[in-house]
Protein backbone atom coordinates (compact mmCIF):
# COMPACT_ATOMS: atom_id res chain seq x y z
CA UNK A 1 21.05 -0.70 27.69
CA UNK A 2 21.89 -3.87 25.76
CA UNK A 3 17.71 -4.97 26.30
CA UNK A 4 16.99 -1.37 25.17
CA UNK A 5 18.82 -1.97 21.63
CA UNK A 6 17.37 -5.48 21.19
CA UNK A 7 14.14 -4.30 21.35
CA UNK A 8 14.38 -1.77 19.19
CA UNK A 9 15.90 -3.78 16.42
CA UNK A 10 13.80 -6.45 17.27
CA UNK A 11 10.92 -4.41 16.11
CA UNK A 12 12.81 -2.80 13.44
CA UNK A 13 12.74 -6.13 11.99
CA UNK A 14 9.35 -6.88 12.18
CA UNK A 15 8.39 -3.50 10.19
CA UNK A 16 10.16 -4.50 7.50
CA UNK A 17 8.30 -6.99 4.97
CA UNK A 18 11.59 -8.74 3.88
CA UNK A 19 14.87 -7.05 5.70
CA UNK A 20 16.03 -4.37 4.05
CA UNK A 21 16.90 -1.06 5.69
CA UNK A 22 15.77 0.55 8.56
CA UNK A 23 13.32 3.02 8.40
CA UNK A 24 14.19 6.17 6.34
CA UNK A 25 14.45 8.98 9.28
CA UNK A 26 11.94 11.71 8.33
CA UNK A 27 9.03 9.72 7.23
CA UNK A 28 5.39 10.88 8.60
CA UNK A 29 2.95 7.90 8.03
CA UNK A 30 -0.28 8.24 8.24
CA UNK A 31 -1.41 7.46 12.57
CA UNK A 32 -1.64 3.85 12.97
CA UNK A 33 -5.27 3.35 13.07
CA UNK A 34 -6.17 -0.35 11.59
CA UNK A 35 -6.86 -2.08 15.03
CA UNK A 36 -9.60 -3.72 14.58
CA UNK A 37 -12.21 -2.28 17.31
CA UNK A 38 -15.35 -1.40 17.16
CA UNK A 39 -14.77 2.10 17.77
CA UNK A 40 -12.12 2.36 15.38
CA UNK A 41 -13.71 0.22 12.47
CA UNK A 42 -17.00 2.79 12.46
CA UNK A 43 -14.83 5.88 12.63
CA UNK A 44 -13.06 4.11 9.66
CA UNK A 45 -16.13 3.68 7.82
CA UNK A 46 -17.47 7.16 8.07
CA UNK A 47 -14.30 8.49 6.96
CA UNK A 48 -14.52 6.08 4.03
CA UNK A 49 -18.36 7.55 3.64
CA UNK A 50 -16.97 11.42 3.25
CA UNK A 51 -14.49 10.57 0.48
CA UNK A 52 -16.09 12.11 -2.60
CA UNK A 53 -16.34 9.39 -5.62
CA UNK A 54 -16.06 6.17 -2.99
CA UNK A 55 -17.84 3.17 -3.24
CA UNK A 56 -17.70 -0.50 -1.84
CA UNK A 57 -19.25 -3.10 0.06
CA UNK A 58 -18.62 -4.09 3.41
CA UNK A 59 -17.44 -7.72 3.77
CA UNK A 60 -18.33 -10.37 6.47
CA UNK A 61 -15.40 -11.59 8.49
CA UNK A 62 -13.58 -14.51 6.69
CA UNK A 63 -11.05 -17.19 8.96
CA UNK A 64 -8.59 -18.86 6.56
CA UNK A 65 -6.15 -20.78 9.18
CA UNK A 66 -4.23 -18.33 10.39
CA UNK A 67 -5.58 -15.71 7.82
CA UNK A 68 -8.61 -13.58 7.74
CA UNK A 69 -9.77 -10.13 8.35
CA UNK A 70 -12.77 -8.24 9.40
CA UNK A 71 -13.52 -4.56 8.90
CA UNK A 72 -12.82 -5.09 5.03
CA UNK A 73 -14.57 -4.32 2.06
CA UNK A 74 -14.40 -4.54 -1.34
CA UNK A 75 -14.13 -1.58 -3.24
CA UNK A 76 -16.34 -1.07 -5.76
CA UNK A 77 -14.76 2.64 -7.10
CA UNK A 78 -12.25 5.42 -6.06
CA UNK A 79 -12.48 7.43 -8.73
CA UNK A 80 -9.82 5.70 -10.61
CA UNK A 81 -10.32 2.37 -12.11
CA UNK A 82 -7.98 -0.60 -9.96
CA UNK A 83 -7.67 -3.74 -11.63
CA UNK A 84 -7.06 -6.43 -9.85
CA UNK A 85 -8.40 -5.48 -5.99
CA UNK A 86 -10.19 -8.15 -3.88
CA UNK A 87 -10.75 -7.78 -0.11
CA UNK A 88 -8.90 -4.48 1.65
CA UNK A 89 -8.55 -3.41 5.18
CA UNK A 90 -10.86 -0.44 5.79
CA UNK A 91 -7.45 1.91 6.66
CA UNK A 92 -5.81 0.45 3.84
CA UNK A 93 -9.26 1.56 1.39
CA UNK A 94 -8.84 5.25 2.54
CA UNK A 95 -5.13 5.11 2.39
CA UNK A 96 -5.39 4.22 -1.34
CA UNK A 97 -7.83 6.63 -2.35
CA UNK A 98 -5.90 9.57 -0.73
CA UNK A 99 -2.56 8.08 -2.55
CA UNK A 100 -4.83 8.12 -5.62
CA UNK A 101 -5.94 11.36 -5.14
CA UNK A 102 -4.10 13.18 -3.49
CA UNK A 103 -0.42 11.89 -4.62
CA UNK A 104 -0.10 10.16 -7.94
CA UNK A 105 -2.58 12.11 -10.42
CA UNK A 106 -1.13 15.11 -9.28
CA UNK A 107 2.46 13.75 -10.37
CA UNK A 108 1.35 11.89 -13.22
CA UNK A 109 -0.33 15.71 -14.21
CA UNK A 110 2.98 17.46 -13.32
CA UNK A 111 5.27 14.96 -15.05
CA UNK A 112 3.20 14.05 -17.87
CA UNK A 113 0.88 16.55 -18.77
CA UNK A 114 -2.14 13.56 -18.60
CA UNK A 115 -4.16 12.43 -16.07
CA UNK A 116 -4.11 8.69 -14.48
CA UNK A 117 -7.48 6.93 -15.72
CA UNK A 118 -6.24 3.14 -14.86
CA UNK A 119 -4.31 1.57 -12.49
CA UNK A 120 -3.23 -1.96 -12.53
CA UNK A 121 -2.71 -3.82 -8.93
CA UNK A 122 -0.96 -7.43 -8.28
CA UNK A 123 -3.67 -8.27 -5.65
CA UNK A 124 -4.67 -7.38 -1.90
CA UNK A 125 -5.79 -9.96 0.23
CA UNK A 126 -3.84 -13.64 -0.18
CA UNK A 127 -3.27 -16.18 2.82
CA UNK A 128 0.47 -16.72 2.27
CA UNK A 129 3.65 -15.37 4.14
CA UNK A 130 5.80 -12.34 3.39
CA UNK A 131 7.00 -12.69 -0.10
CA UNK A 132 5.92 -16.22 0.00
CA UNK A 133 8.92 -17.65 1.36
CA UNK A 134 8.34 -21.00 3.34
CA UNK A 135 8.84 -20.06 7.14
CA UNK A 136 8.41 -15.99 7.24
CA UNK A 137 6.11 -14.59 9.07
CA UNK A 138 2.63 -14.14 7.59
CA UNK A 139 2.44 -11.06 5.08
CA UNK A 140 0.36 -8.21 5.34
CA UNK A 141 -1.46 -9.48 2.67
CA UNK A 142 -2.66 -12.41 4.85
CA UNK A 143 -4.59 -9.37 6.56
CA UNK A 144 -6.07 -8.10 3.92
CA UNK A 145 -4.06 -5.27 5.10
CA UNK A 146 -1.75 -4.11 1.72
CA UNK A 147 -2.01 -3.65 -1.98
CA UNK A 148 0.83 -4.55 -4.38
CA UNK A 149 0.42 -1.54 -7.66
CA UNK A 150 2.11 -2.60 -10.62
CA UNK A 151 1.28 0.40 -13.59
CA UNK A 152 -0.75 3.35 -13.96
CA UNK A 153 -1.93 3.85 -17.29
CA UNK A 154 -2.44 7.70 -18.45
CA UNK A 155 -5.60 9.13 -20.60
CA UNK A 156 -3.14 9.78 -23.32
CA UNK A 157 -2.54 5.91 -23.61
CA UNK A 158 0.80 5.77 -22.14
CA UNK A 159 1.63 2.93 -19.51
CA UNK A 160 4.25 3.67 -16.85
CA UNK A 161 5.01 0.22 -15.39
CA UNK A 162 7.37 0.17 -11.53
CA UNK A 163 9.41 -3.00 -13.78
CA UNK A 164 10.45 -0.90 -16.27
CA UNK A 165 9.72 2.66 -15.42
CA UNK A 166 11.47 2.26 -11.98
CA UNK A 167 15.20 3.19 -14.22
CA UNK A 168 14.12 3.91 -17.53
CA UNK A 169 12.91 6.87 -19.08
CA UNK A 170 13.49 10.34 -16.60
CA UNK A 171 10.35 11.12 -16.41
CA UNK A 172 8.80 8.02 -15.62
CA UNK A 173 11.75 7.48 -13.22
CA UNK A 174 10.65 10.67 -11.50
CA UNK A 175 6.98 10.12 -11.64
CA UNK A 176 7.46 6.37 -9.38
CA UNK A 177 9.60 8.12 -7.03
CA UNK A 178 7.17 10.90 -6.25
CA UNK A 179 4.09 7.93 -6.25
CA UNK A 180 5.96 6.43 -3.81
CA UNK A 181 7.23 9.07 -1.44
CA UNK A 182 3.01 10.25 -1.55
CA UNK A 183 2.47 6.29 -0.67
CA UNK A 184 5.20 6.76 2.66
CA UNK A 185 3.05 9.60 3.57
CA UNK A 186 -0.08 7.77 4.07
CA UNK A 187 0.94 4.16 4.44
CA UNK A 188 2.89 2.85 7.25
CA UNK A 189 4.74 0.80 5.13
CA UNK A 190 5.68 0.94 1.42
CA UNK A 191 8.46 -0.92 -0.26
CA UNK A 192 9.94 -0.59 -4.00
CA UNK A 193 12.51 -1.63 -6.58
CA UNK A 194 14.99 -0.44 -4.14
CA UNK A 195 13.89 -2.08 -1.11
CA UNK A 196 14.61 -5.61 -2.48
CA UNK A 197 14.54 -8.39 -5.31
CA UNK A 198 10.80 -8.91 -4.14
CA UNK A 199 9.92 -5.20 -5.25
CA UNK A 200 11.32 -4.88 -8.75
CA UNK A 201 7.93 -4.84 -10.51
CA UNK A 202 5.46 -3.04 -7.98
CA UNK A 203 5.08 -0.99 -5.01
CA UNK A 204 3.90 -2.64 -1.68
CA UNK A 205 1.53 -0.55 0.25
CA UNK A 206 0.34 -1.64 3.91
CA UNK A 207 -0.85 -0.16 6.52
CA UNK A 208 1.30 -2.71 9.25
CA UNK A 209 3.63 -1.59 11.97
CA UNK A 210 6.18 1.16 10.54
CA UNK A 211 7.34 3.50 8.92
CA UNK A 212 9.33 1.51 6.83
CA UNK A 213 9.82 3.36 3.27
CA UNK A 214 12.24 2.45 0.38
């Protein structure tokens, strides 16, 4: 029994980017489907090739010490302008463009009235650990497996920033909370302002070993 419950929170831990909470009980990710066969990588690809509006560029497999990927790309557009992208994960490309989609202009529509036409990111792939503290494990990012989303700006010039949206004015407040319940519905793992003092200005998406989602 006492093996059983180490394992378990044993890999509890290793969902998690930075400790934190367990996983919230209820959450449906999206299948865990970023292992990087062959197989898998070209059914990845023609999903990405049926997603109306898509565009990138498939990237050659890159070896930075321990960090690297393969099955990336770079995406070129999702519909939605996304500052700040370089090198993404083919699962974690769709992923985004159904959270796009499919989640946060259909808030930003209900709580604003406006339509999302920009959307700012802190970065995808970087060779470092998770939340670049000396001695954690690497981060998703070292994968090229997450994207960090900072603010979403709306057509009628309005910005709604995670930093100061996350607990300022209601309906921004409400519009972050339903982007990021979409993003635990189709990432594996998505941390916010209330996950830790890492989050407080964006939302980590990644498509690692969950569901972790706060």
């Amino acid at each position: 029994m006492l093996g059983r419950v180490l394992s378990a929170l044993s890999l509890i831990a290793a969902a998690a980017c930075s400790g934190g909470a367990p996983p919230v009980s209820g959450q449906k990710p999206v299948s865990q489907h970023s292992e990087n066969t062959p197989e898998n990588a070209a059914a990845c690809f023609a999903r990405l090739d049926r997603l109306q509006g898509m565009k990138y560029r498939k990237l050659d497999p890159h070896v930075e010490g321990q960090c690297g990927y393969e099955n990336a790309v770079l995406l070129l557009d999702i519909g939605v302008p996304v500052a700040g992208l370089k090198a993404v994960s083919c699962p974690v490309a769709e992923s985004l463009y159904r959270w796009v989609h499919e989640g946060v202009r259909p808030a930003a529509r209900d709580h604003f009235g406006a339509d999302v036409v920009r959307i700012q990111s802190y970065g995808t792939y970087a060779c470092r650990t998770r939340n670049s503290q000396p001695g954690a494990r690497l981060s998703e990012h070292a994968r090229a497996n997450a994207v960090d989303i900072a603010s979403f700006t709306l057509a009628n010039g309005r910005t709604v920033a995670v930093k100061s949206g996350w607990r300022g004015a209601a309906d921004e407040q409400s519009f972050l909370r339903a982007a990021h319940r979409a993003g635990c519905a189709r990432f594996n793992i998505v941390i916010g302002p209330e996950g830790d003092a890492f989050h407080q200005d964006h939302l980590h998406l990644d498509m690692g070993r969950g569901p972790y989602c706060r």
